[in-house]
N, C-alpha and C. Protein backbone atom coordinates (compact mmCIF):
# COMPACT_ATOMS: atom_id res chain seq x y z
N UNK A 1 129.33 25.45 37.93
CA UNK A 1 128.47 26.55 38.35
C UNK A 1 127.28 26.64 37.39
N UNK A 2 125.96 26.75 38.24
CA UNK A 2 125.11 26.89 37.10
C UNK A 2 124.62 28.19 37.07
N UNK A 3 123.96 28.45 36.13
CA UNK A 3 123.38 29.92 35.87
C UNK A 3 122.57 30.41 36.65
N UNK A 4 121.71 29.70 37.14
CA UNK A 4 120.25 29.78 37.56
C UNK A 4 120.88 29.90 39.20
N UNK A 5 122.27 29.74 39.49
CA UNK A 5 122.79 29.95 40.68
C UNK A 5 123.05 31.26 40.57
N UNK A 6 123.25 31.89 39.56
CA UNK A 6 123.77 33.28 39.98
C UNK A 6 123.06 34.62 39.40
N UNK A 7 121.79 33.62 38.36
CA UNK A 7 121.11 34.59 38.51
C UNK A 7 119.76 35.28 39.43
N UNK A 8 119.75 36.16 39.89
CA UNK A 8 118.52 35.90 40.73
C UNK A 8 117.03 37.02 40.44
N UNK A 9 116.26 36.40 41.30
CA UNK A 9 115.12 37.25 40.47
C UNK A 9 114.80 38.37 40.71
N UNK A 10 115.87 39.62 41.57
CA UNK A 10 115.43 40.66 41.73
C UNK A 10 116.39 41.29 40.62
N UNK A 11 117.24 40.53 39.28
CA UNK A 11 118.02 40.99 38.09
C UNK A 11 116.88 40.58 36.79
N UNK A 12 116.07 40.32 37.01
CA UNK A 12 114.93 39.67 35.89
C UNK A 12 114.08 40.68 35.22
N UNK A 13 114.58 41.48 34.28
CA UNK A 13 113.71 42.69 33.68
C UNK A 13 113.36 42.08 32.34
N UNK A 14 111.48 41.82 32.66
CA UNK A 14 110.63 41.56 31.24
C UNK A 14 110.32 42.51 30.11
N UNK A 15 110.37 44.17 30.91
CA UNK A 15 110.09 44.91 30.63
C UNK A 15 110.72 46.31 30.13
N UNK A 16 112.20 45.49 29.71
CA UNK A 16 113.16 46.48 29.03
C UNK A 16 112.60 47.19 28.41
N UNK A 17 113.11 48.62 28.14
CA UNK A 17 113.17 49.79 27.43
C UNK A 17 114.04 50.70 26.91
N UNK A 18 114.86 50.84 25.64
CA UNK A 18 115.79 51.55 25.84
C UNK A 18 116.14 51.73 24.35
N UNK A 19 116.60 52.77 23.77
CA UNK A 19 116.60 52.91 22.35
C UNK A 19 117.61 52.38 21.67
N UNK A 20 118.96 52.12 22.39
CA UNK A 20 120.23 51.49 21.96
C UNK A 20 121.26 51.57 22.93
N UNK A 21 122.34 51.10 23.15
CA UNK A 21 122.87 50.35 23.09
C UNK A 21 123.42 51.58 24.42
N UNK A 22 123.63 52.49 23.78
CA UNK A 22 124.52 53.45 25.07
C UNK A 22 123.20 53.59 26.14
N UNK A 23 122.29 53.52 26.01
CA UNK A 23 120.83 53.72 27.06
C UNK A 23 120.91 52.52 27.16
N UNK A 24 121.08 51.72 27.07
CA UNK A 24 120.62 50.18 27.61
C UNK A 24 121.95 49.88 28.90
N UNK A 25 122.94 50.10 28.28
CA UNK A 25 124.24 50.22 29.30
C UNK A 25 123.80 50.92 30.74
N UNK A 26 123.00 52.22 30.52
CA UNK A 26 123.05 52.90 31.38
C UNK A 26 122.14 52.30 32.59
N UNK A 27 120.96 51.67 32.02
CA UNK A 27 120.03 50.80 32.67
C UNK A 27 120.88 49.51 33.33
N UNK A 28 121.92 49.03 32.28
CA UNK A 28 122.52 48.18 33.45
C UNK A 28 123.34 48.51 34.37
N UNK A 29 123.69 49.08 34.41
CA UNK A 29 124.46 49.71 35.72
C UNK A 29 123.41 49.82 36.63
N UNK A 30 122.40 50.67 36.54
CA UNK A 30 121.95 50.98 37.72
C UNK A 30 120.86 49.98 37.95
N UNK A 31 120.35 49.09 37.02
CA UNK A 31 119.72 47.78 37.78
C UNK A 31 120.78 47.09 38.70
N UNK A 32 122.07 46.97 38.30
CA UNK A 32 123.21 46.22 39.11
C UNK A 32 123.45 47.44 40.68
N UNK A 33 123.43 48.66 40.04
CA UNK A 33 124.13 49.33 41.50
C UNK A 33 122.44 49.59 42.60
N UNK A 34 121.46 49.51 42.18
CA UNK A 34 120.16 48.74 42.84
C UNK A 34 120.57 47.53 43.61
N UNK A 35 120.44 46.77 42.96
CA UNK A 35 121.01 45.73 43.21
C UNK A 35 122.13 45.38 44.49
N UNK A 36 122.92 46.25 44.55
CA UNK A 36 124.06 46.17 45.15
C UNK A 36 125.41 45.58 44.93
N UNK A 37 125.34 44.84 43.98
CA UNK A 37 126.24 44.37 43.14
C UNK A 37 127.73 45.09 42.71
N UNK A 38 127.80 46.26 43.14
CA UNK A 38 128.59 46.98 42.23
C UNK A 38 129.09 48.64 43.32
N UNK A 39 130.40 48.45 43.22
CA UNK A 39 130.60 49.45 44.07
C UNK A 39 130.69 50.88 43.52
N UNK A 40 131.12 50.92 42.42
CA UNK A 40 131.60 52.50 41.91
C UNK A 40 131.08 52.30 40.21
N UNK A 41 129.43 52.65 39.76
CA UNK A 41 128.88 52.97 38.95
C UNK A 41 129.48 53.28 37.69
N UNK A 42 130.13 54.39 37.92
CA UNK A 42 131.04 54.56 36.05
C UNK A 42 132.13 53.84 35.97
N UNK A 43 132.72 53.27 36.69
CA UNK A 43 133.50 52.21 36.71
C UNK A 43 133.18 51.27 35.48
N UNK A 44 132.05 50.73 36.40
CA UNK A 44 131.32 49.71 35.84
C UNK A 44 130.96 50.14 34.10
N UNK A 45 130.18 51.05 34.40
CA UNK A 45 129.91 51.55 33.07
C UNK A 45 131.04 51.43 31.92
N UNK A 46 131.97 52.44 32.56
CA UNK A 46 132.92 52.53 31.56
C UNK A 46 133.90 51.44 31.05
N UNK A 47 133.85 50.09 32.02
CA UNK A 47 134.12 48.64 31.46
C UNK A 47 133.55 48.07 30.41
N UNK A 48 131.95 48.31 30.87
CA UNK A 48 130.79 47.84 29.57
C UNK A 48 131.25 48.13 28.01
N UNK A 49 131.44 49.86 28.68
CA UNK A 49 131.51 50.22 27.12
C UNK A 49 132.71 49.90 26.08
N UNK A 50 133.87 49.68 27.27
CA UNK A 50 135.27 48.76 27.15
C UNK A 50 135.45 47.97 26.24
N UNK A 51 134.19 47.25 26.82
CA UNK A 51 134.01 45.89 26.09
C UNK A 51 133.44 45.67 24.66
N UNK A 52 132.74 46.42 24.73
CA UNK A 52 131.69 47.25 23.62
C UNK A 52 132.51 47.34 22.22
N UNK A 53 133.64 47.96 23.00
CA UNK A 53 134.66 48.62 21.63
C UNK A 53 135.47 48.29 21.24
N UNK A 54 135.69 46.52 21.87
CA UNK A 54 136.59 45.41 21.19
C UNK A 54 135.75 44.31 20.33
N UNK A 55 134.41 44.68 20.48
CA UNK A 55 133.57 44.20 19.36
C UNK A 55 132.21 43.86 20.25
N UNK A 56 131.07 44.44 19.19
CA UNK A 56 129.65 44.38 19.79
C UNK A 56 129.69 42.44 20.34
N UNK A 57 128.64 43.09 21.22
CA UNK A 57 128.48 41.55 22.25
C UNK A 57 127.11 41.23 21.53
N UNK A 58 126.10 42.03 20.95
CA UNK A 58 125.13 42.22 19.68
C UNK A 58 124.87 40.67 19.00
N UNK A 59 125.40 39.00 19.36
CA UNK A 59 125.66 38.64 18.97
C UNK A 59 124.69 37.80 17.52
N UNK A 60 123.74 38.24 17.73
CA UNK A 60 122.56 37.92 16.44
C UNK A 60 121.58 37.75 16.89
N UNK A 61 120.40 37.53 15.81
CA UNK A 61 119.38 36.56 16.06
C UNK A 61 118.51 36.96 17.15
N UNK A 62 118.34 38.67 17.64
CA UNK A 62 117.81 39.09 18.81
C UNK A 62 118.62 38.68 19.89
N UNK A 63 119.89 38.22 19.86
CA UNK A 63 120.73 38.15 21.31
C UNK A 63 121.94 39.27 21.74
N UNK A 64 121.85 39.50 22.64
CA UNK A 64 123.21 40.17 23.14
C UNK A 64 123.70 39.73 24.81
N UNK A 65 124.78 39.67 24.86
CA UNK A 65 125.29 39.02 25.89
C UNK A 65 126.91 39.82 26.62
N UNK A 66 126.35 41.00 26.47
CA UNK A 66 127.30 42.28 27.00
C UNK A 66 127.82 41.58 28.74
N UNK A 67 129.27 41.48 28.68
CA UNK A 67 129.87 41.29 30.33
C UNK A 67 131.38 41.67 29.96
N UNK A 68 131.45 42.01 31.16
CA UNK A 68 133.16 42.62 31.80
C UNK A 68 133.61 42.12 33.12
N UNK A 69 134.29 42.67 33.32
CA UNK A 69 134.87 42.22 34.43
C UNK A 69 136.21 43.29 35.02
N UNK A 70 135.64 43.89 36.13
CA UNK A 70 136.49 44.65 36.87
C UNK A 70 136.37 44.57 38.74
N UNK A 71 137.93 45.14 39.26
CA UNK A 71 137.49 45.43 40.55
C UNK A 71 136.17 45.73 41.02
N UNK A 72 135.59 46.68 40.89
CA UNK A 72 134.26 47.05 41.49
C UNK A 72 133.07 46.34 41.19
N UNK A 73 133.41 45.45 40.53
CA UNK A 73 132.45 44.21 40.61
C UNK A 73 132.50 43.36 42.02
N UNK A 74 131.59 42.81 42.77
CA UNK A 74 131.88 42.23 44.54
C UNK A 74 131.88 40.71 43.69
N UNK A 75 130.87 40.05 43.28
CA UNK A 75 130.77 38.65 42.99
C UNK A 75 130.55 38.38 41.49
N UNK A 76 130.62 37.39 40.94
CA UNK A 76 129.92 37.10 39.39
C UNK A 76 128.51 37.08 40.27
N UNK A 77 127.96 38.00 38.59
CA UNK A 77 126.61 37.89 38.73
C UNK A 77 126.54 37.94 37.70
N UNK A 78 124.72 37.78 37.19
CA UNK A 78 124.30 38.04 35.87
C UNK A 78 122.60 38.68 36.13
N UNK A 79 122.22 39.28 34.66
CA UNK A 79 120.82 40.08 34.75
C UNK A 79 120.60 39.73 33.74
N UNK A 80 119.15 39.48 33.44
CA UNK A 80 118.43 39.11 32.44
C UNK A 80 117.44 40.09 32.08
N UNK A 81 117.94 40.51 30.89
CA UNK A 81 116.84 41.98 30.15
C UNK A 81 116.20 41.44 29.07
N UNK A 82 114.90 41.79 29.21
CA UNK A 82 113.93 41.14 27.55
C UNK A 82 113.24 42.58 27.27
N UNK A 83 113.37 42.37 25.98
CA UNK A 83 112.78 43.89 25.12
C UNK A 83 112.28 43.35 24.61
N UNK A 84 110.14 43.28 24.30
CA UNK A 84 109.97 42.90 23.47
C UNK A 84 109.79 43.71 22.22
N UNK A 85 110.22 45.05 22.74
CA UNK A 85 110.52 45.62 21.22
C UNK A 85 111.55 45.70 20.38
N UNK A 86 112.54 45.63 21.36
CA UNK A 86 114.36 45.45 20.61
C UNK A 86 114.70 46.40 20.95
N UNK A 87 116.08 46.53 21.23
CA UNK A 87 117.39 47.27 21.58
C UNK A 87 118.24 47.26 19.85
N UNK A 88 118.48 48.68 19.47
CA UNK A 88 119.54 48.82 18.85
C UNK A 88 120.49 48.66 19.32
N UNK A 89 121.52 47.29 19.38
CA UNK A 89 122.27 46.99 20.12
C UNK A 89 123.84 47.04 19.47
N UNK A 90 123.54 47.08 17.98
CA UNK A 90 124.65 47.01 17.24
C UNK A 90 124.90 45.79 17.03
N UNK A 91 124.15 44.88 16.80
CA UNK A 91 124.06 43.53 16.58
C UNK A 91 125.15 43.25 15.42
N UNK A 92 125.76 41.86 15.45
CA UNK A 92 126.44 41.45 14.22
C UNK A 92 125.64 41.51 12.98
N UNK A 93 124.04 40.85 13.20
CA UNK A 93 123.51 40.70 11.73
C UNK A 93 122.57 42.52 11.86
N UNK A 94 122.60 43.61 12.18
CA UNK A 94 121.98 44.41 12.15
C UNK A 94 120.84 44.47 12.65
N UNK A 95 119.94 43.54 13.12
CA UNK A 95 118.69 43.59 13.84
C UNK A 95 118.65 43.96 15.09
N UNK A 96 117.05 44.37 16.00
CA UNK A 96 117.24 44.80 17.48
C UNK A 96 117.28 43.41 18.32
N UNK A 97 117.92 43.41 19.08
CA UNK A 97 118.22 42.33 20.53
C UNK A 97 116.86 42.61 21.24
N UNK A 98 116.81 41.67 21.56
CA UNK A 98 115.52 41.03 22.63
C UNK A 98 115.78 40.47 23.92
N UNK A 99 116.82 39.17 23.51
CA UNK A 99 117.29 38.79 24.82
C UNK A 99 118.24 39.52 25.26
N UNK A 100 118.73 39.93 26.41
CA UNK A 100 119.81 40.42 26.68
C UNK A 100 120.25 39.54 28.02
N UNK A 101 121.56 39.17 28.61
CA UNK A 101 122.00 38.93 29.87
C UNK A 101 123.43 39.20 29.81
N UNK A 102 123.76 39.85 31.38
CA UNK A 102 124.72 41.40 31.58
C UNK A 102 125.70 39.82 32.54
N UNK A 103 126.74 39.92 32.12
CA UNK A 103 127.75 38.66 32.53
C UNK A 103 128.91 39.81 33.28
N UNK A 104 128.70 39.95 34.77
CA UNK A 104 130.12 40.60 35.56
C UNK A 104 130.83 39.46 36.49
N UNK A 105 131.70 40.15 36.47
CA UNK A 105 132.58 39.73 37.39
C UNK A 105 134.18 40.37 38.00
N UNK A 106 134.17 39.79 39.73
CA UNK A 106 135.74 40.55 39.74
C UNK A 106 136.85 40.29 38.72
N UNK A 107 137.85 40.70 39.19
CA UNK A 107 138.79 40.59 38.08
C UNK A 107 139.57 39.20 38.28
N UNK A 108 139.12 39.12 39.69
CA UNK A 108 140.20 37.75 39.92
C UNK A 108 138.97 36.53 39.23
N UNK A 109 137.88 36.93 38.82
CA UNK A 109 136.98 35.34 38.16
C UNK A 109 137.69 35.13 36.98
N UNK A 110 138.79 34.71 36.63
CA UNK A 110 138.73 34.04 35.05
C UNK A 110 137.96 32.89 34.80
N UNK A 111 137.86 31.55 35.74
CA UNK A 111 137.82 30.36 35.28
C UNK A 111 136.18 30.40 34.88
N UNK A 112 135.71 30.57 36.02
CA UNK A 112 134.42 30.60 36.11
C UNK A 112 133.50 31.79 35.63
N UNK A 113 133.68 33.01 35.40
CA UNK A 113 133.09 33.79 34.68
C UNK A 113 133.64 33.66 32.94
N UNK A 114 134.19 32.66 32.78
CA UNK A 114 134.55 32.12 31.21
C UNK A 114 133.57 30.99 31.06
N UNK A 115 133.12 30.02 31.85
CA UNK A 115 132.56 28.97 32.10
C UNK A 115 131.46 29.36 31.92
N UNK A 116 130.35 30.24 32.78
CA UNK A 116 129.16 30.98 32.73
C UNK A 116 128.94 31.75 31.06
N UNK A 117 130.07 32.26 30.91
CA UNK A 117 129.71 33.04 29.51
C UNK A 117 129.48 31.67 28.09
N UNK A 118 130.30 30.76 28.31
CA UNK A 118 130.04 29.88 27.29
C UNK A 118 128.52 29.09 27.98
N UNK A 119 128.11 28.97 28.87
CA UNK A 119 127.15 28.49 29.24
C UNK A 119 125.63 29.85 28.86
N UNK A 120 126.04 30.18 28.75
CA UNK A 120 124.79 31.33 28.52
C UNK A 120 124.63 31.36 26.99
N UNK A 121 126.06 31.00 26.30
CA UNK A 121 125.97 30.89 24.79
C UNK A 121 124.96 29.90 24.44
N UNK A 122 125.92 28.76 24.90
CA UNK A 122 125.32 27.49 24.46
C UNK A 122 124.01 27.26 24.81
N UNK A 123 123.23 27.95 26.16
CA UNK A 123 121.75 27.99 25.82
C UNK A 123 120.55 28.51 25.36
N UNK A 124 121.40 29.75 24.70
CA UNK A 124 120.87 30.58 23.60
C UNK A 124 120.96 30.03 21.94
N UNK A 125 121.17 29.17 22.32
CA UNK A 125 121.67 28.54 20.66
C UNK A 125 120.43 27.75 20.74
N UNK A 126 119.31 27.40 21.60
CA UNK A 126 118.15 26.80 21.06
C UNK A 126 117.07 28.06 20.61
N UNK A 127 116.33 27.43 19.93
CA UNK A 127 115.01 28.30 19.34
C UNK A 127 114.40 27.92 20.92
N UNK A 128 114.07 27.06 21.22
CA UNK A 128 112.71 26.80 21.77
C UNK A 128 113.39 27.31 23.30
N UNK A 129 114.42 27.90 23.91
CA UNK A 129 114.93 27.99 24.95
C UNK A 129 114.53 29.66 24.86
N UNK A 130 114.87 30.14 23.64
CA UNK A 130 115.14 31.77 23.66
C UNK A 130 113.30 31.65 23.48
N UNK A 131 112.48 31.06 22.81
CA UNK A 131 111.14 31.12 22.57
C UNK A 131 110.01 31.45 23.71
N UNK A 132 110.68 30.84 24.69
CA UNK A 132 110.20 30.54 26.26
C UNK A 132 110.43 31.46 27.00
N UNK A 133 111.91 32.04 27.00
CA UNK A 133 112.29 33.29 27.63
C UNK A 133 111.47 34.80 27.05
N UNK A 134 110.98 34.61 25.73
CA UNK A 134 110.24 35.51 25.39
C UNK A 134 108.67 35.56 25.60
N UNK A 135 108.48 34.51 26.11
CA UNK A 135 107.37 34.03 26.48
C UNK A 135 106.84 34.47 27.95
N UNK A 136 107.58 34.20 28.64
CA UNK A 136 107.75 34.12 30.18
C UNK A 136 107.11 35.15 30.68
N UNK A 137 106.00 34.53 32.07
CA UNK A 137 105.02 35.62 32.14
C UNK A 137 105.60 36.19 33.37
N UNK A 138 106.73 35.81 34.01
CA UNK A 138 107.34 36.64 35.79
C UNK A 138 108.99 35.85 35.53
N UNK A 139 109.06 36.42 36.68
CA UNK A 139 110.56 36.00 36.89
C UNK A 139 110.81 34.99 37.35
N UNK A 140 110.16 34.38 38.26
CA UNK A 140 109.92 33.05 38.30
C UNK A 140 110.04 32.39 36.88
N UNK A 141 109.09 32.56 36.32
CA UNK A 141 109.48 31.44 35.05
C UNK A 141 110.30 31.58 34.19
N UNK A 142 111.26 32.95 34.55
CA UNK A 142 112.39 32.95 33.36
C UNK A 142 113.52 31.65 34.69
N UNK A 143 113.91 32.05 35.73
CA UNK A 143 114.61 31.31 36.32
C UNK A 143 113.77 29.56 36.14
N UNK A 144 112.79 29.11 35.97
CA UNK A 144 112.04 27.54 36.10
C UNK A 144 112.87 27.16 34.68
N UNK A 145 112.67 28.14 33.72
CA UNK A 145 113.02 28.01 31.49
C UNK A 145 114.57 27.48 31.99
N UNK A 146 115.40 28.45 32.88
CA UNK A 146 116.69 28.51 33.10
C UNK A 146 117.13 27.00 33.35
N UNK A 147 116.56 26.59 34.92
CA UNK A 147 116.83 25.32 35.41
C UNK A 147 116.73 24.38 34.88
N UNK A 148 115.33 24.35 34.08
CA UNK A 148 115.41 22.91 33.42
C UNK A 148 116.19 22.44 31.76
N UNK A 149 116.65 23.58 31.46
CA UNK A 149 117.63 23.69 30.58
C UNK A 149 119.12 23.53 30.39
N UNK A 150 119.48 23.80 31.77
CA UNK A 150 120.92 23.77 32.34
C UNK A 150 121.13 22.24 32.17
């Protein structure tokens, strides 16, 4: 499964805003229940924060990569949030997150919403991949950065 399959460009926010970490949650939910993605809102929410509190998803270096997985999730999906000011996200090294992408899924995805999450790692681990995504002037070109990276 590739990424660029499940992410799509009406989940592509250049223009994050949000002071930390419990406001940024709240924005993903309702970009996802927009979306349609998602049947019962605090559900969802209250998975996020679930997840949250078995250890920040914050994972450095301006990244965070917050996902759960419950019933009221319909399909794996994913959303791509860029702050170019930063999210107090509760990062491991203390700095604000920039990149962000929101990893759901039903409960029955193990194989493949495990597959996607190490795949979203491993292409955040370049400079010049996350460089581009911060770069990116539409959503279009965050999904073009995506494809030819995969």
């Amino acid at each position: 499964m590739q990424l660029a399959d499940v992410l799509k460009e009406n989940l592509v926010f250049l223009d994050f805003k949000a002071e930390n970490k419990d406001e940024a949650i709240d924005q993903f939910v309702k970009a996802f229940e927009k979306a349609g993605m998602v049947d019962d809102a605090a559900a969802l929410k209250n998975a996020l924060h679930e997840r949250e509190k078995l250890g920040t998803t914050g994972v450095g270096g301006g990244i965070a990569i917050p996902h759960a997985r419950a019933n009221t999730i319909k399909d794996l999906t994913v959303a791509f949030f860029r702050s170019k000011e930063g999210v107090n996200f509760g990062a491991i090294d203390g700095k604000p997150v920039h990149l962000i992408f929101v990893l759901l899924a039903p409960l029955s995805s193990g194989g493949p919403y495990l597959k996607l999450l190490a795949k979203i790692s491993k292409l955040l681990r370049s400079d010049e991949f996350r460089g581009d995504l911060m770069e990116a002037p539409d959503a279009q070109t965050v999904l073009q950065i995506i494809q030819e990276n995969e």
